[in-house]
C-alpha atoms as a PDB file:
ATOM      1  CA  UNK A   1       0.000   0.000   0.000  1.00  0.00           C
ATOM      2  CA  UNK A   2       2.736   2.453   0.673  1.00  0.00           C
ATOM      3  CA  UNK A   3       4.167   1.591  -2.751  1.00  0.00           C
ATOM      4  CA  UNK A   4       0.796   2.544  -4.088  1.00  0.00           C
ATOM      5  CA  UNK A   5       0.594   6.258  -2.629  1.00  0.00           C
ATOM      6  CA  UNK A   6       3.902   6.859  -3.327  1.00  0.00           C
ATOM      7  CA  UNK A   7       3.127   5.858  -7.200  1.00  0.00           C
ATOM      8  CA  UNK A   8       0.243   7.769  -7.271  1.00  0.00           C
ATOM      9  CA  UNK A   9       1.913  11.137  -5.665  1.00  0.00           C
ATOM     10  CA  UNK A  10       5.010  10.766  -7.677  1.00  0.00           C
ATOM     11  CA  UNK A  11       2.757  10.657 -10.792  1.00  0.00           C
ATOM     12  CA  UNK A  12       0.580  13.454  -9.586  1.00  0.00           C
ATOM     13  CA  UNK A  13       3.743  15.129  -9.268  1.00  0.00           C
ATOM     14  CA  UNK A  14       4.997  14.447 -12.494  1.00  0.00           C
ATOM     15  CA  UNK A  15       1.836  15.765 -14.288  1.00  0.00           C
ATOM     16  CA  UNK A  16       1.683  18.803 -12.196  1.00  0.00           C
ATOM     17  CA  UNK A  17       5.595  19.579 -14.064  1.00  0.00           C
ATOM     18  CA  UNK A  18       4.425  19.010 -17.219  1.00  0.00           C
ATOM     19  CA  UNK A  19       1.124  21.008 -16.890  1.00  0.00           C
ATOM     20  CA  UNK A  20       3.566  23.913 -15.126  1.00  0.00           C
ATOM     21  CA  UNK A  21       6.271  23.040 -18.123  1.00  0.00           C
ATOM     22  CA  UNK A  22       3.722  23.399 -21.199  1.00  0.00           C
ATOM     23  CA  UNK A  23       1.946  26.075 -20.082  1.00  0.00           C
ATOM     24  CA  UNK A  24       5.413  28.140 -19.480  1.00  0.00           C
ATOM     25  CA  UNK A  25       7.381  27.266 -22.927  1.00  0.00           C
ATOM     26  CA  UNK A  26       4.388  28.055 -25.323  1.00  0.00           C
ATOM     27  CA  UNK A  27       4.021  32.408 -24.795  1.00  0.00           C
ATOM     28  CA  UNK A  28       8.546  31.385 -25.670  1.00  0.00           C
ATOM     29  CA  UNK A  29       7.681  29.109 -28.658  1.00  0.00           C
ATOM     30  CA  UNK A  30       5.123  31.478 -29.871  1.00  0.00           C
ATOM     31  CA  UNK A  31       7.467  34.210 -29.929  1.00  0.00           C
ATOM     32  CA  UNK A  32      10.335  32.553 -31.420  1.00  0.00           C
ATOM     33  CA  UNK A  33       7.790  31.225 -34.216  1.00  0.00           C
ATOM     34  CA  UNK A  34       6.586  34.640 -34.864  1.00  0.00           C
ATOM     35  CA  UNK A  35      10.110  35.931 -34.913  1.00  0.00           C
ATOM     36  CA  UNK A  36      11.599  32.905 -36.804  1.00  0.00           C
ATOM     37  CA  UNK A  37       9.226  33.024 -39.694  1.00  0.00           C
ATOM     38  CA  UNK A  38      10.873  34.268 -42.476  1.00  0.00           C
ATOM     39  CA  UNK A  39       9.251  36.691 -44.735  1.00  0.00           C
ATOM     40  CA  UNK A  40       9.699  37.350 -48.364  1.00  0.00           C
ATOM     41  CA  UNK A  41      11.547  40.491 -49.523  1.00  0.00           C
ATOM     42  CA  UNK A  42      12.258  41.825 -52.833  1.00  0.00           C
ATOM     43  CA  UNK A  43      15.388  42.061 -54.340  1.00  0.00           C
ATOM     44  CA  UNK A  44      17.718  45.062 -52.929  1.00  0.00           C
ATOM     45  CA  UNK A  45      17.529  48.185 -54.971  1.00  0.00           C
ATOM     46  CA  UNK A  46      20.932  48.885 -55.664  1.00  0.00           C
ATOM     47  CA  UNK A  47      22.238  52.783 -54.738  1.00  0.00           C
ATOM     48  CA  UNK A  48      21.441  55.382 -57.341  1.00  0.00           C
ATOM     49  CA  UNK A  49      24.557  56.300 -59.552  1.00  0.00           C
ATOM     50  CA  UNK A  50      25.327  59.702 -59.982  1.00  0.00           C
ATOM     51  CA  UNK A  51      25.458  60.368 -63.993  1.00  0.00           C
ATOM     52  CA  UNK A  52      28.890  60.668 -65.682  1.00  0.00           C
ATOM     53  CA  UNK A  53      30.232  64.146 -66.176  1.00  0.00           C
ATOM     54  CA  UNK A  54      30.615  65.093 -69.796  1.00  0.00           C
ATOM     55  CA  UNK A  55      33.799  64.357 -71.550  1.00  0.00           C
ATOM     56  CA  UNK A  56      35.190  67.732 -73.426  1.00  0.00           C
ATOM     57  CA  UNK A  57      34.363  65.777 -76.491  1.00  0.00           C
ATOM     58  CA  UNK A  58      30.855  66.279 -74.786  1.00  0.00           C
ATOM     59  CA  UNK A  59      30.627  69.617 -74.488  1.00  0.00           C
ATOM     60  CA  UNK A  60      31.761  70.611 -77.652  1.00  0.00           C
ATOM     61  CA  UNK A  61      29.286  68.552 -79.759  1.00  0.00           C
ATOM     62  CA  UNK A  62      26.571  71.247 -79.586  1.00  0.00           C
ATOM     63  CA  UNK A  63      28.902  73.809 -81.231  1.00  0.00           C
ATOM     64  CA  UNK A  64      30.350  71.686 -83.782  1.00  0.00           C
ATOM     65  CA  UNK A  65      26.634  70.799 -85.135  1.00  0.00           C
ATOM     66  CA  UNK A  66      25.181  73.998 -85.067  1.00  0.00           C
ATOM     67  CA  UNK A  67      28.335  74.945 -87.468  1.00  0.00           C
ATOM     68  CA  UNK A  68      27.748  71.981 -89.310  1.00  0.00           C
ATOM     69  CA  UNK A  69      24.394  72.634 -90.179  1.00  0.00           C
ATOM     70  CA  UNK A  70      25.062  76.294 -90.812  1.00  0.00           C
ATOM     71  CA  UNK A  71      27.743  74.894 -93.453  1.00  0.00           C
ATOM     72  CA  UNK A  72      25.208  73.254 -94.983  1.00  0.00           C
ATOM     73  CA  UNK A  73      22.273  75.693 -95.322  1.00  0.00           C
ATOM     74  CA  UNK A  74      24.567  77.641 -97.065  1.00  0.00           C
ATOM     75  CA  UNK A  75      26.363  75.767 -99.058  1.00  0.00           C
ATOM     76  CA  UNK A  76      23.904  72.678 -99.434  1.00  0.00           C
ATOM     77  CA  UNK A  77      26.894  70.063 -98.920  1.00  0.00           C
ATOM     78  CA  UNK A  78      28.732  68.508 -95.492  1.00  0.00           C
ATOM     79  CA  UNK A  79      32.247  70.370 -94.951  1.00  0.00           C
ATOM     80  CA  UNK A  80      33.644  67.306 -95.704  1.00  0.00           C
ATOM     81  CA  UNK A  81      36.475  66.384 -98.340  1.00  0.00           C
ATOM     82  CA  UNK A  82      34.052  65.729-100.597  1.00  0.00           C
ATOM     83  CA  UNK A  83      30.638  67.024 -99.442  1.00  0.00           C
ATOM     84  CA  UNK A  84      29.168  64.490 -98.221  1.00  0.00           C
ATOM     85  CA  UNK A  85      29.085  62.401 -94.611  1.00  0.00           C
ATOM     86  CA  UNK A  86      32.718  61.736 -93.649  1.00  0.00           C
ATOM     87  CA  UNK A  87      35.639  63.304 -91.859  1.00  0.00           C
ATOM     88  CA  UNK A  88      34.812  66.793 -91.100  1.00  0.00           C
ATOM     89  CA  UNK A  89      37.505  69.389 -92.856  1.00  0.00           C
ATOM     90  CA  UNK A  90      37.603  72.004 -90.205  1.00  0.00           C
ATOM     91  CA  UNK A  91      39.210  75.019 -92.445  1.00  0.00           C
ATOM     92  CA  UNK A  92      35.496  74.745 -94.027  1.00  0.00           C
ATOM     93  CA  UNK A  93      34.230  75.576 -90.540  1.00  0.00           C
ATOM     94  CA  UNK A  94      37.254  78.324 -89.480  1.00  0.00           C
ATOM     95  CA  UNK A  95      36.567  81.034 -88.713  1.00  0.00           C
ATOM     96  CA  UNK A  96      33.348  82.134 -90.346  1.00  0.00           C
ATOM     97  CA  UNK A  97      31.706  79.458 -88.718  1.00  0.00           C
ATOM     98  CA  UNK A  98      33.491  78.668 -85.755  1.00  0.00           C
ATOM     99  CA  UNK A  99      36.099  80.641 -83.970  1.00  0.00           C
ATOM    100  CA  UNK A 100      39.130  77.848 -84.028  1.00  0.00           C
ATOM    101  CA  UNK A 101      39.116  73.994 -84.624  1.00  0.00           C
ATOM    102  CA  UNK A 102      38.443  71.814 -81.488  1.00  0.00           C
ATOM    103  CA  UNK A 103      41.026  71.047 -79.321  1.00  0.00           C
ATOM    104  CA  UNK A 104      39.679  67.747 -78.837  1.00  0.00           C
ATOM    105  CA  UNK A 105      39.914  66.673 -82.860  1.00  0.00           C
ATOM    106  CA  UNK A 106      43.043  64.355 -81.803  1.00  0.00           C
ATOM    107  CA  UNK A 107      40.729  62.467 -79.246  1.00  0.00           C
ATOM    108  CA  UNK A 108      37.606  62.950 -80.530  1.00  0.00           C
ATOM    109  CA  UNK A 109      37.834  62.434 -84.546  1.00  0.00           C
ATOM    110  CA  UNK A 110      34.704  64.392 -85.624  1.00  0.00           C
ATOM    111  CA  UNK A 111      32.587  62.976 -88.324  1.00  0.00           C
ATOM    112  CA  UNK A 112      29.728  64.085 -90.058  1.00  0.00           C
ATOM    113  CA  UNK A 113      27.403  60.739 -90.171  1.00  0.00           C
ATOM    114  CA  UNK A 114      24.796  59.243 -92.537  1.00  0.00           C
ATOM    115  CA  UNK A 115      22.429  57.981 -90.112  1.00  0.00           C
ATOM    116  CA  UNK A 116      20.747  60.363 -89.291  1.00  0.00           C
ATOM    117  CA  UNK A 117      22.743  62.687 -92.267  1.00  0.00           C
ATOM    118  CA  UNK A 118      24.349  65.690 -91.090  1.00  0.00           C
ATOM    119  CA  UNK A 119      24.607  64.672 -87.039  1.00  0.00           C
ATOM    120  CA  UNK A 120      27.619  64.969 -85.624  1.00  0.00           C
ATOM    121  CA  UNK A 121      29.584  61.636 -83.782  1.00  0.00           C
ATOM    122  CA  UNK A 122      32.543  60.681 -82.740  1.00  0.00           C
ATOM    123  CA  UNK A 123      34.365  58.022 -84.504  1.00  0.00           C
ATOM    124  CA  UNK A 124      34.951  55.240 -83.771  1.00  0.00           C
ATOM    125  CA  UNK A 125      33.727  55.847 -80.638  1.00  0.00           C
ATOM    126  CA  UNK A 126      29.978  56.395 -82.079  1.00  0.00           C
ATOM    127  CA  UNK A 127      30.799  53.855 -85.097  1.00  0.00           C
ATOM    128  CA  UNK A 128      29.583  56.569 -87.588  1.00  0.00           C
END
């Protein structure tokens, strides 16, 4: 008989822990599930770029064409060698149109292109 009381307290006791055990871990559990849980983000947006500063060839583009196209409402050609889209001859250009020839020829090697006719590029750079 005293083995029986003794079984029966020591499994009282034992279900007592676990009621005490359960009821303790599951507010824990139910945070770490809720902070475990992994969520879906997007990609990452990668930082702006700032643009590129313009090259001098940049800069002197806007010149160069407006001279260009004066050249040609005048004299209905390209000032080209030979009139028409190519390699532009700058002594057709200075200094009635322009007031000296680029500095940046050497770097830049103006053309006058075919596509569209009359714009200005850079070759090769601009594969005109």
């Amino acid at each position: 008989m005293r083995y029986r009381s003794l079984l029966v307290v020591l499994f009282i006791s034992v279900l007592l822990i676990s009621a005490f055990a359960c009821d303790g871990d599951s507010d824990t559990e139910t945070a770490i599930a809720v902070t475990s849980t992994p969520s879906i983000t997007s990609s990452p947006t990668p930082p702006p770029t700032s643009p590129k500063p313009p090259t001098l060839c940049d800069t002197q583009t806007v010149a160069i064409q407006e001279a260009v196209y004066a050249y040609h409402d005048e004299h209905d050609k390209w000032p080209t060698f030979d009139g028409k889209p190519g390699d532009i001859q700058w002594n057709k250009l200075v200094p009635d149109l322009l007031a000296n020839e680029p500095s940046t020829d050497y770097q830049c090697d103006w053309q006058v292109d075919d596509d569209p006719e009359g714009t200005v590029c850079l070759h090769p750079e601009n594969y005109c």
